[in-house]
Protein backbone atom coordinates (compact mmCIF):
# COMPACT_ATOMS: atom_id res chain seq x y z
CA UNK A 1 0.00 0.00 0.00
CA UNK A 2 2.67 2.57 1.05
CA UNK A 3 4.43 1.81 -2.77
CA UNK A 4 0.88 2.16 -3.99
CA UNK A 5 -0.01 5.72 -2.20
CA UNK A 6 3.73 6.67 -3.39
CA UNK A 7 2.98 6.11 -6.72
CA UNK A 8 -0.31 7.64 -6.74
CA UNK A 9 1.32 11.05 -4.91
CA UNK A 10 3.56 11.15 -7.86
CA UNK A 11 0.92 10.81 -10.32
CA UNK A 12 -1.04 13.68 -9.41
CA UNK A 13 2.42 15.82 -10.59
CA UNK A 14 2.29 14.35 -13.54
CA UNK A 15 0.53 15.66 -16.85
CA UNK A 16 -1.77 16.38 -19.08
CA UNK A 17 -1.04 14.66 -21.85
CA UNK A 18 -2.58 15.78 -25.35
CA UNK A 19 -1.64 14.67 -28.87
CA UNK A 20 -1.46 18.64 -29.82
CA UNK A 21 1.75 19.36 -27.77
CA UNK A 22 3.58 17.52 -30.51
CA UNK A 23 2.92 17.65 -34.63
CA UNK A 24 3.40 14.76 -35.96
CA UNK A 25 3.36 13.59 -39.38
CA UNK A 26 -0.35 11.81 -39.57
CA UNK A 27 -1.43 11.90 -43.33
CA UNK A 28 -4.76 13.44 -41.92
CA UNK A 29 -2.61 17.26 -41.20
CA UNK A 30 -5.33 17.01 -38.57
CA UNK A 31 -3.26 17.81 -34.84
CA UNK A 32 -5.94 16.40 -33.21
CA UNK A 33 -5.03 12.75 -34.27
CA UNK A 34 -3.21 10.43 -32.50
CA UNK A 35 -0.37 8.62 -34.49
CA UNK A 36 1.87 5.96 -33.98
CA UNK A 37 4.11 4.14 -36.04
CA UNK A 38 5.34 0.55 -35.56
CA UNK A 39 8.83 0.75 -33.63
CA UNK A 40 10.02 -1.91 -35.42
CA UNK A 41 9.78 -0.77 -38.87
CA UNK A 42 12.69 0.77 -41.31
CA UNK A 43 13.36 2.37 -44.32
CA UNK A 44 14.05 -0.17 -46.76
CA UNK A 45 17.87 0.36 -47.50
CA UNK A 46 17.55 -0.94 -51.08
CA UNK A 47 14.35 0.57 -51.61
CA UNK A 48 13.87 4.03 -50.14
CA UNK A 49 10.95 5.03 -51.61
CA UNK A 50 9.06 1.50 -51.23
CA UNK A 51 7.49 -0.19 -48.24
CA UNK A 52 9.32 -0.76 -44.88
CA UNK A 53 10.83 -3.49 -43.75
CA UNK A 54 10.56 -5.37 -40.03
CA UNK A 55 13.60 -5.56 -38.25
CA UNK A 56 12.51 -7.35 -35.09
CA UNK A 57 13.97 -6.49 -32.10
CA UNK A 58 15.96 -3.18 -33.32
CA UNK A 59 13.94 0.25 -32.53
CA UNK A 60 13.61 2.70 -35.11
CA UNK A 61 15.22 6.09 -33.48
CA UNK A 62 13.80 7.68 -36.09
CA UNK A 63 10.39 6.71 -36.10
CA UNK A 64 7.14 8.87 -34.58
CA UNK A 65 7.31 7.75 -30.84
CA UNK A 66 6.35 10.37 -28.93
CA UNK A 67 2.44 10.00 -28.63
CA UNK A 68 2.98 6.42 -27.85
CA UNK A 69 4.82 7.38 -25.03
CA UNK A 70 2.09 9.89 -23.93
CA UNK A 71 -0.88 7.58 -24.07
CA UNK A 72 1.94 5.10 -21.79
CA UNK A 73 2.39 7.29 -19.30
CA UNK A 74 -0.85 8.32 -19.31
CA UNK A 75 -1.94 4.35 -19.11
CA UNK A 76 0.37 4.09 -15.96
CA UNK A 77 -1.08 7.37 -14.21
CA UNK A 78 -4.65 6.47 -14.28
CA UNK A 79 -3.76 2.98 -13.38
CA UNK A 80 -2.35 3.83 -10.03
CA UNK A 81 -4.38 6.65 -9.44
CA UNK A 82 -7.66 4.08 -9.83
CA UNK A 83 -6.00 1.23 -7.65
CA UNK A 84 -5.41 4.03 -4.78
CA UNK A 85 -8.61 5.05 -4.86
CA UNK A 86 -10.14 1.53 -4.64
């Protein structure tokens, strides 16, 4: 419980969380979207211009993680901020 309660105390510092405080490159131009691209997924070497390739295991640094990350962190906050409260 006292892990639990420390968690939740940190929480409540924590946030918001909106897709709008980053642009991201969604095909829609709309801000409002969420978008996420698969972390495993590259740039065909041989192929720029074609489809990417999977390259399991190895993140793309380059790729579009950041509202992933959000909507994680969010995840985790609401998690122990609903367990505490139970």
């Amino acid at each position: 419980m006292k892990r639990l309660r420390a968690r939740a105390d940190e929480a409540m510092t924590q946030g918001p969380w909106s897709v709008t405080f980053e642009t991201s490159p969604a095909a829609s131009g709309d801000p409002h979207d969420y978008f996420s691209e698969g972390p495993y997924w590259w740039p065909d070497p041989d192929n720029p211009d074609g489809p990417y390739i999977r390259r399991d295991g190895e993140i793309n640094p380059d790729g579009f993680h950041v509202h992933r990350q959000a909507i994680g962190e969010l995840s985790n906050v609401v998690r122990d901020l609903s367990m505490a409260a139970y």
